[in-house]
PDB file of N, CA and C in Angstrom:
ATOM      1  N   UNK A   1      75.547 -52.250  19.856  1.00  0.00           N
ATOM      2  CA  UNK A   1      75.093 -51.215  18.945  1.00  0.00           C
ATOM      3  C   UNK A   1      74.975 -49.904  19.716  1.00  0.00           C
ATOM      4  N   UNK A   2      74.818 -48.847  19.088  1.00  0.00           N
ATOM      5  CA  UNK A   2      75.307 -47.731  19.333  1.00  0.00           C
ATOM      6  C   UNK A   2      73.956 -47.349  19.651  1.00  0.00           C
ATOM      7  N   UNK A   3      73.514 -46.380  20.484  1.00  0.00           N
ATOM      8  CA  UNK A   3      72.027 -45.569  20.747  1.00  0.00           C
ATOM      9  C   UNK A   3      71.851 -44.250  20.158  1.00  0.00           C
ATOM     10  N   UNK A   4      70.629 -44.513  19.071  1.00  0.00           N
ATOM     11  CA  UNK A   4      70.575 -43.190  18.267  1.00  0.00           C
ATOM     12  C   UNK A   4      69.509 -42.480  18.914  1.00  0.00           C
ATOM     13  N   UNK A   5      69.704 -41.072  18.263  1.00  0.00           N
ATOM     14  CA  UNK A   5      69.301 -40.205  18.889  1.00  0.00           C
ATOM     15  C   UNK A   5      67.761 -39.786  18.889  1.00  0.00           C
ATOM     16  N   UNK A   6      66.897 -40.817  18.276  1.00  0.00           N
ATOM     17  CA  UNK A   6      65.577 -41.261  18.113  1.00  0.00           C
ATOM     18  C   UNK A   6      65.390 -41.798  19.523  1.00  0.00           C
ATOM     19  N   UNK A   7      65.969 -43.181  19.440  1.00  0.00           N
ATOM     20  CA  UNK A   7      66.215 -43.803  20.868  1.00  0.00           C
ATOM     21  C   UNK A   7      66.406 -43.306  22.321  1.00  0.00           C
ATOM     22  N   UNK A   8      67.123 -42.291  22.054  1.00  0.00           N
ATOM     23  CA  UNK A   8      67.463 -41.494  23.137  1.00  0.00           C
ATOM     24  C   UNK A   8      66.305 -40.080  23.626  1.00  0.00           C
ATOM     25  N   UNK A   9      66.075 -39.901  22.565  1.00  0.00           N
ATOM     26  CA  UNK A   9      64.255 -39.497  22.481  1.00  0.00           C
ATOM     27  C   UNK A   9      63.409 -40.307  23.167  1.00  0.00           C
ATOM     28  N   UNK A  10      63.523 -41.144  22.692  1.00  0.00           N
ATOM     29  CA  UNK A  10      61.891 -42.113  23.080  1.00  0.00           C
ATOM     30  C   UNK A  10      62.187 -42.423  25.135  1.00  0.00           C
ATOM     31  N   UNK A  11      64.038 -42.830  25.466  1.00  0.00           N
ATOM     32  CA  UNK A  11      64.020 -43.037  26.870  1.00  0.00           C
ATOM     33  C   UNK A  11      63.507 -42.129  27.079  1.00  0.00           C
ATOM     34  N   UNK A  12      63.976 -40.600  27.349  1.00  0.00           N
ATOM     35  CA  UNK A  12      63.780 -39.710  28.078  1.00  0.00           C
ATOM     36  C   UNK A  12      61.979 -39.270  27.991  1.00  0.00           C
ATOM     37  N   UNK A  13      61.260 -39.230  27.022  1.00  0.00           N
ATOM     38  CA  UNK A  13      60.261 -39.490  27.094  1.00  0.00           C
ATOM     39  C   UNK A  13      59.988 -40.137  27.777  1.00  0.00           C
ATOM     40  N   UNK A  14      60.016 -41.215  28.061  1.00  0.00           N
ATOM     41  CA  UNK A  14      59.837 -42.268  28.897  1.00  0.00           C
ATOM     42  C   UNK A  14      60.275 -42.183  29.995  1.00  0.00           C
ATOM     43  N   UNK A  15      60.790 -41.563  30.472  1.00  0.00           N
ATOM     44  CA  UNK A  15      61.322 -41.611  31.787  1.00  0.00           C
ATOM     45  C   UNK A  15      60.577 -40.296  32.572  1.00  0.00           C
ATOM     46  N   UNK A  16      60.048 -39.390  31.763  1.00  0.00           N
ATOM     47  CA  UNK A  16      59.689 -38.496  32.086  1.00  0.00           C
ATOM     48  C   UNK A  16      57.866 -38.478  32.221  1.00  0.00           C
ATOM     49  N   UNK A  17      57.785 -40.076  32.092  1.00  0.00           N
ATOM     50  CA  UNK A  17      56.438 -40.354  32.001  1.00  0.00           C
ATOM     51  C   UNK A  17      56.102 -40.657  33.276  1.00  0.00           C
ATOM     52  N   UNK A  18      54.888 -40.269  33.674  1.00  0.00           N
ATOM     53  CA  UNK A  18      54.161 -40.351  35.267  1.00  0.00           C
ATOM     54  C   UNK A  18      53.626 -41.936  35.194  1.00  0.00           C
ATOM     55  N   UNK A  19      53.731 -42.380  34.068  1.00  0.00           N
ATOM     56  CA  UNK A  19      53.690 -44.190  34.383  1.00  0.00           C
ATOM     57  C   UNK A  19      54.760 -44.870  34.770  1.00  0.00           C
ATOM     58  N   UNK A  20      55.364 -45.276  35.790  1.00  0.00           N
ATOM     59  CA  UNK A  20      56.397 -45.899  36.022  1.00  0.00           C
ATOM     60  C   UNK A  20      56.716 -47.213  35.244  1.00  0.00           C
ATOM     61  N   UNK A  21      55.679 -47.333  34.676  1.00  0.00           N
ATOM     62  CA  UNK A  21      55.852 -48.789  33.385  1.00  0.00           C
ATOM     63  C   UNK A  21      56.458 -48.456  31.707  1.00  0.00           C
ATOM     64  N   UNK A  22      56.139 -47.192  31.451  1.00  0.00           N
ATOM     65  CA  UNK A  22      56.427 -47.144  30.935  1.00  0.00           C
ATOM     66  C   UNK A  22      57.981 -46.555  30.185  1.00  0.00           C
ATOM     67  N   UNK A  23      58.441 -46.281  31.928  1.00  0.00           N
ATOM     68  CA  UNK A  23      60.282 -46.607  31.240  1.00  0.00           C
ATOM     69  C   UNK A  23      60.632 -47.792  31.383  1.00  0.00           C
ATOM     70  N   UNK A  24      60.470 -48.820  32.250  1.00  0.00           N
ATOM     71  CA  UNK A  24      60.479 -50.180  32.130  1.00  0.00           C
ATOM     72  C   UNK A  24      60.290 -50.675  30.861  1.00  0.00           C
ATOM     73  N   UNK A  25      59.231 -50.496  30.333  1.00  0.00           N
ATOM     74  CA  UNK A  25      59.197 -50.890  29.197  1.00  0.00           C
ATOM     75  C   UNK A  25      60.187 -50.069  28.057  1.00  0.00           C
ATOM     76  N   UNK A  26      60.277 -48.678  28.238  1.00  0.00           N
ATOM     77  CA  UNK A  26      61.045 -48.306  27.291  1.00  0.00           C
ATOM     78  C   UNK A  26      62.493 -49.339  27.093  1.00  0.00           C
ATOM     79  N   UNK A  27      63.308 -48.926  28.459  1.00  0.00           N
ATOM     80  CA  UNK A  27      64.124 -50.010  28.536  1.00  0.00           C
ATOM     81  C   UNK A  27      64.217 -51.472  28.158  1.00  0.00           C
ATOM     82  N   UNK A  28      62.992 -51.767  28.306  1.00  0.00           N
ATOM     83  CA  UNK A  28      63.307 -52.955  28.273  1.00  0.00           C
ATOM     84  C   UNK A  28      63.731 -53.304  26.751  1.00  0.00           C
ATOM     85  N   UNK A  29      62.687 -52.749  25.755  1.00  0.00           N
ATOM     86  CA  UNK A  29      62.500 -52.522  24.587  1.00  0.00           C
ATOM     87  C   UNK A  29      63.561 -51.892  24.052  1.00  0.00           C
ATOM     88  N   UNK A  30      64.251 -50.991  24.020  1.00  0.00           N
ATOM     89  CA  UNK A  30      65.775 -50.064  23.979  1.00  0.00           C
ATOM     90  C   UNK A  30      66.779 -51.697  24.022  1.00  0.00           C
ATOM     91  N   UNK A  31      66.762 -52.432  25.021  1.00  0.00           N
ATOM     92  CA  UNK A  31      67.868 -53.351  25.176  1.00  0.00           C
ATOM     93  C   UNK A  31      67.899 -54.396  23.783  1.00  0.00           C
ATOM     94  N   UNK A  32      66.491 -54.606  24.158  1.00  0.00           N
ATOM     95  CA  UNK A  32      66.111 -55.822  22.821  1.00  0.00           C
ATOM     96  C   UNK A  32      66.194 -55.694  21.295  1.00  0.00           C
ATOM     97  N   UNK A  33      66.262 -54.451  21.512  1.00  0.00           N
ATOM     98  CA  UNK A  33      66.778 -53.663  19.729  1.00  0.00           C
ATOM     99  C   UNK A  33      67.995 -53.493  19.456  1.00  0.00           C
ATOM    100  N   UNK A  34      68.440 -53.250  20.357  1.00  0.00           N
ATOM    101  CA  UNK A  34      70.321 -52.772  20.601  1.00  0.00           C
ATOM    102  C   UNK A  34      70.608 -54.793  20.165  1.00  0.00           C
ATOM    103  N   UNK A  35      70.294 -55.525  21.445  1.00  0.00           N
ATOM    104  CA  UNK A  35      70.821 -56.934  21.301  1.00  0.00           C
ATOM    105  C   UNK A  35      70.375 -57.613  19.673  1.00  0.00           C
ATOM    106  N   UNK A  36      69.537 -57.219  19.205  1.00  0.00           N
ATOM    107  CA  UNK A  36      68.729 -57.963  18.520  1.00  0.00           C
ATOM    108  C   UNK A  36      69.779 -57.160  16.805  1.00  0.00           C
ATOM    109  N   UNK A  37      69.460 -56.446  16.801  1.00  0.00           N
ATOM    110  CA  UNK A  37      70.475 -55.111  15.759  1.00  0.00           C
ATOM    111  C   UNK A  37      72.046 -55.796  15.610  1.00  0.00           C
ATOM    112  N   UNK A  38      72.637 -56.354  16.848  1.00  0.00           N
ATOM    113  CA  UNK A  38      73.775 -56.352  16.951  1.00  0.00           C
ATOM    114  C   UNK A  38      74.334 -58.258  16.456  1.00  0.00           C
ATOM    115  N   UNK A  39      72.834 -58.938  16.552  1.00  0.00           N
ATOM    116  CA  UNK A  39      72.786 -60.108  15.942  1.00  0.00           C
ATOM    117  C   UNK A  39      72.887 -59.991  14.824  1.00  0.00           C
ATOM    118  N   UNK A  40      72.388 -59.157  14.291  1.00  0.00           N
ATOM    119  CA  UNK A  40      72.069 -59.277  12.603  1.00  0.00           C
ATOM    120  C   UNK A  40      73.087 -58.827  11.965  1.00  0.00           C
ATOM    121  N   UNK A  41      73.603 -58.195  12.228  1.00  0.00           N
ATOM    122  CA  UNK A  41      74.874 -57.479  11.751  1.00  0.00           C
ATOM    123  C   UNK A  41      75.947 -58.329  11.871  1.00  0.00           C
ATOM    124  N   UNK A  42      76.522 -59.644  12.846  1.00  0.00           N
ATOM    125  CA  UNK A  42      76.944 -60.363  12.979  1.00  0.00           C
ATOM    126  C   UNK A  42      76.799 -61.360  11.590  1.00  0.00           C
ATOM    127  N   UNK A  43      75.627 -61.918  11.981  1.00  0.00           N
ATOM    128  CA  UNK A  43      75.188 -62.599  11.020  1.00  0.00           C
ATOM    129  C   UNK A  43      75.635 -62.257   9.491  1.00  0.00           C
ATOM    130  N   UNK A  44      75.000 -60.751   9.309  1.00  0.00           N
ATOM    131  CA  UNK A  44      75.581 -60.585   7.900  1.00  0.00           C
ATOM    132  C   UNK A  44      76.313 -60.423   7.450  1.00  0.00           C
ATOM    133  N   UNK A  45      77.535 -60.005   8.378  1.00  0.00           N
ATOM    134  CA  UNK A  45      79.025 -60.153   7.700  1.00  0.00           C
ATOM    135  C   UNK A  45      79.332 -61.531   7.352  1.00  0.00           C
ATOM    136  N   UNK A  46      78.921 -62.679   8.728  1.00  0.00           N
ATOM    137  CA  UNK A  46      79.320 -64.255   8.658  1.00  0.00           C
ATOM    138  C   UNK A  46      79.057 -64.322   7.292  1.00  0.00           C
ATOM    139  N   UNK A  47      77.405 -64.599   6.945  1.00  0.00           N
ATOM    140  CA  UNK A  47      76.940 -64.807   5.610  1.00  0.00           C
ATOM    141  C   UNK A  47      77.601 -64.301   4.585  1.00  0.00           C
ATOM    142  N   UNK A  48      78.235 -62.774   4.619  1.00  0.00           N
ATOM    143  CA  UNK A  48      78.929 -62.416   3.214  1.00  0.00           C
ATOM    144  C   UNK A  48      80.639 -63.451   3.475  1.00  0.00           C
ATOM    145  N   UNK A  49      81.339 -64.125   3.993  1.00  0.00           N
ATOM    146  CA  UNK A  49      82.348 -64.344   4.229  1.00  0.00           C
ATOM    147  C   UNK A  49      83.358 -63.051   5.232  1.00  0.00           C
ATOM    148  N   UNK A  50      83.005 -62.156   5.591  1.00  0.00           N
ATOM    149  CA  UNK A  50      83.360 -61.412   6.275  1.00  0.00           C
ATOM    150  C   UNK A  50      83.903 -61.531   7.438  1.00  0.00           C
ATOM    151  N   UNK A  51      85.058 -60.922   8.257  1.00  0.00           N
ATOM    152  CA  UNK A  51      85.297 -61.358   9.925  1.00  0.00           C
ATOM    153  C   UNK A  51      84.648 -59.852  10.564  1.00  0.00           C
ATOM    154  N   UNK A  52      83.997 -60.360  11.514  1.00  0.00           N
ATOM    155  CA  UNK A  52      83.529 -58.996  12.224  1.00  0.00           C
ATOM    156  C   UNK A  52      84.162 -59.307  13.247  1.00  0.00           C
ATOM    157  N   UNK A  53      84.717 -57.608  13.423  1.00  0.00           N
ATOM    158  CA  UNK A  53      85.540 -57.570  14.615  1.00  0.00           C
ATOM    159  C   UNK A  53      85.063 -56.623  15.737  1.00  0.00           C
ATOM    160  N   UNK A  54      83.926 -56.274  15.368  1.00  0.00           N
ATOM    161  CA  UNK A  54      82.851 -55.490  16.902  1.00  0.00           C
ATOM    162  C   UNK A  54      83.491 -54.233  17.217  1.00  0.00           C
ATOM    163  N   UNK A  55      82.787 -53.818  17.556  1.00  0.00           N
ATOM    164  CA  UNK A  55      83.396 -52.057  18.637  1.00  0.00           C
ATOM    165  C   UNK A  55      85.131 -52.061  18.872  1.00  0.00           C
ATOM    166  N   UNK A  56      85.817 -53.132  19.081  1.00  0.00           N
ATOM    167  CA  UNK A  56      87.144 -52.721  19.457  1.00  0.00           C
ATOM    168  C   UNK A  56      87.797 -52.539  18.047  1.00  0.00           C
ATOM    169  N   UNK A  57      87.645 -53.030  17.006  1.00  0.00           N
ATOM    170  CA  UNK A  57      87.764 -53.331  15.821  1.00  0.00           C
ATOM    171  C   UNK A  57      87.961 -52.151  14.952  1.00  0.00           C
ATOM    172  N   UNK A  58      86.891 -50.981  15.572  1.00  0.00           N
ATOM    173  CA  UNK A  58      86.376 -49.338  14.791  1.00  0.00           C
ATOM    174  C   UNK A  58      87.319 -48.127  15.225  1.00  0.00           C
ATOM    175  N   UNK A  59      87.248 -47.631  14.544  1.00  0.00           N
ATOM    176  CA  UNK A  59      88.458 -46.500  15.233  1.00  0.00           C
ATOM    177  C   UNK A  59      87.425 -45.410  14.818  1.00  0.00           C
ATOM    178  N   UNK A  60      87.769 -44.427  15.359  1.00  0.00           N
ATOM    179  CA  UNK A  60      87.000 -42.740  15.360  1.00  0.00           C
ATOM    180  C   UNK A  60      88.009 -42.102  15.092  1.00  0.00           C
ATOM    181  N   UNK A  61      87.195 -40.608  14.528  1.00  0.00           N
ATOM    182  CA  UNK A  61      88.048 -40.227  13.917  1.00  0.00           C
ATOM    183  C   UNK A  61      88.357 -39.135  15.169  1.00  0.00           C
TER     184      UNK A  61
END
């Protein structure tokens, strides 16, 4: 999954934080949404009869 620009908010926040835990955690948290996002979306094509064909699959314009 793709990193929106909320997300990309919240790292740099986070990184710019004088807690060193709390980009760890940003990250860590950033990964588990991305992985977790990218299940479901799987899933719901399977469930509609759909073939998902992932990132190589998409073309830009």
């Amino acid at each position: 999954m793709e990193v929106t620009v909320a997300e990309v908010r919240r790292l740099l926040a986070a990184d710019l934080s004088p807690d060193p835990r709390a980009r760890t955690h940003a990250l860590s948290w950033s990964r588990w949404r991305r992985q977790r996002q990218a299940v479901a979306r799987r899933c719901h094509y399977r469930r509609r009869g759909h073939s998902f064909e992932g990132r190589a699959g998409r073309s830009r314009p």
